[in-house]
Protein backbone atom coordinates (compact mmCIF):
# COMPACT_ATOMS: atom_id res chain seq x y z
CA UNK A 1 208.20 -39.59 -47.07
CA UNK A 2 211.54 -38.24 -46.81
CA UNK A 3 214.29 -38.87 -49.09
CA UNK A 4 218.31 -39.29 -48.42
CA UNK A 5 220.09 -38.09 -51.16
CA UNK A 6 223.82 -38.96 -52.04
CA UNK A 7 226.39 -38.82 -54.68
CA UNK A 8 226.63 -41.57 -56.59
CA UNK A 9 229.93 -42.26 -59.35
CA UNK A 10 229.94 -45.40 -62.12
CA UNK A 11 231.73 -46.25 -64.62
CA UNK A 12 229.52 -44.27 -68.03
CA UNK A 13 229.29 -47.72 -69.87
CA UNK A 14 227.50 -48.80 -66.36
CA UNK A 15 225.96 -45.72 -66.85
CA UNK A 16 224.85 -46.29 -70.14
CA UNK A 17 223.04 -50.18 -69.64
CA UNK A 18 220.95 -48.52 -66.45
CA UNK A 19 219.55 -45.86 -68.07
CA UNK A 20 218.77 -48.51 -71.73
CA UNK A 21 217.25 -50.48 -69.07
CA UNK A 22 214.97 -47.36 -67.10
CA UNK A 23 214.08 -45.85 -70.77
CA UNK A 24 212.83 -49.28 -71.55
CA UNK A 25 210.64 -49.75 -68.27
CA UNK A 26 209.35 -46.06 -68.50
CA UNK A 27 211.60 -44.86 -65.32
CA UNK A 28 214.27 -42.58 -64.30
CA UNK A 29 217.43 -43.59 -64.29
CA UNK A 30 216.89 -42.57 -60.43
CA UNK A 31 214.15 -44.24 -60.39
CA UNK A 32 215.24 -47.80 -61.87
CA UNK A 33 218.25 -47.58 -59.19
CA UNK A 34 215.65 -47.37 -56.59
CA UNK A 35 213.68 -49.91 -57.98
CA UNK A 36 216.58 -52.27 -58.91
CA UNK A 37 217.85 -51.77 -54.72
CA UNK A 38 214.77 -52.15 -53.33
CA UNK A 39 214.62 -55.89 -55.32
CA UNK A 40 217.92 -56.69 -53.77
CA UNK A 41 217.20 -55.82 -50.32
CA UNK A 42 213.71 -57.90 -50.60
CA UNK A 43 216.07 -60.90 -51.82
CA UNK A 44 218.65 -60.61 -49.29
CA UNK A 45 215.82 -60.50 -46.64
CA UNK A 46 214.13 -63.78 -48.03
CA UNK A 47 210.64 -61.50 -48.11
CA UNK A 48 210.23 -62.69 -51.70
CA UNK A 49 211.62 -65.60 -51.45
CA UNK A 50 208.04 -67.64 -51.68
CA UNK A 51 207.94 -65.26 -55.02
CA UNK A 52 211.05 -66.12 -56.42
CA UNK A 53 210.52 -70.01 -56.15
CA UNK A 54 211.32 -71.89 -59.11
CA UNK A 55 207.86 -73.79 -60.13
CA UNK A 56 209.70 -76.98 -60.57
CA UNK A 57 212.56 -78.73 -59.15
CA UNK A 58 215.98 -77.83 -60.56
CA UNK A 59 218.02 -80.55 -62.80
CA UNK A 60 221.42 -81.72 -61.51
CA UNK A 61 224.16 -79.40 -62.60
CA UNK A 62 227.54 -79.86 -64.64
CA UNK A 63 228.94 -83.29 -63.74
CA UNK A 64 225.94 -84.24 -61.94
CA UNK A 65 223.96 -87.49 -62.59
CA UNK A 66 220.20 -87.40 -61.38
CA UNK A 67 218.86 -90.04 -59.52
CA UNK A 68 217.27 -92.10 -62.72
CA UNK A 69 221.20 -92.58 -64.30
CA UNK A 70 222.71 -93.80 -61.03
């Protein structure tokens, strides 16, 4: 497998949560970029949506009544 490689610029306090975050899941900052990308591509596709699911139903939100206090 080939690989595209490309300049990349962030802000270093950016910078400095990614690679917390890699240390802490044993990866490259590289790495965890890839890894964080790939998630978001999945998501936007709706290939993990079935994964994602929420096991139960969601509450109403702010200002919301449910259906029981109507």
């Amino acid at each position: 497998m080939t690989r595209k490689a490309f300049l990349l610029r962030m802000d270093p306090a950016l910078w400095a949560e990614v690679e917390a975050w890699a240390q802490s899941e044993l990866r490259s900052v590289n790495g965890q970029i890839e890894y964080v990308l790939k998630q978001a591509v999945q998501r936007r596709k709706g290939s993990s949506a079935a994964a994602d699911a929420p096991t139960h139903a969601p509450g109403p939100g702010p200002g919301e009544q449910s259906e029981e206090n109507t």
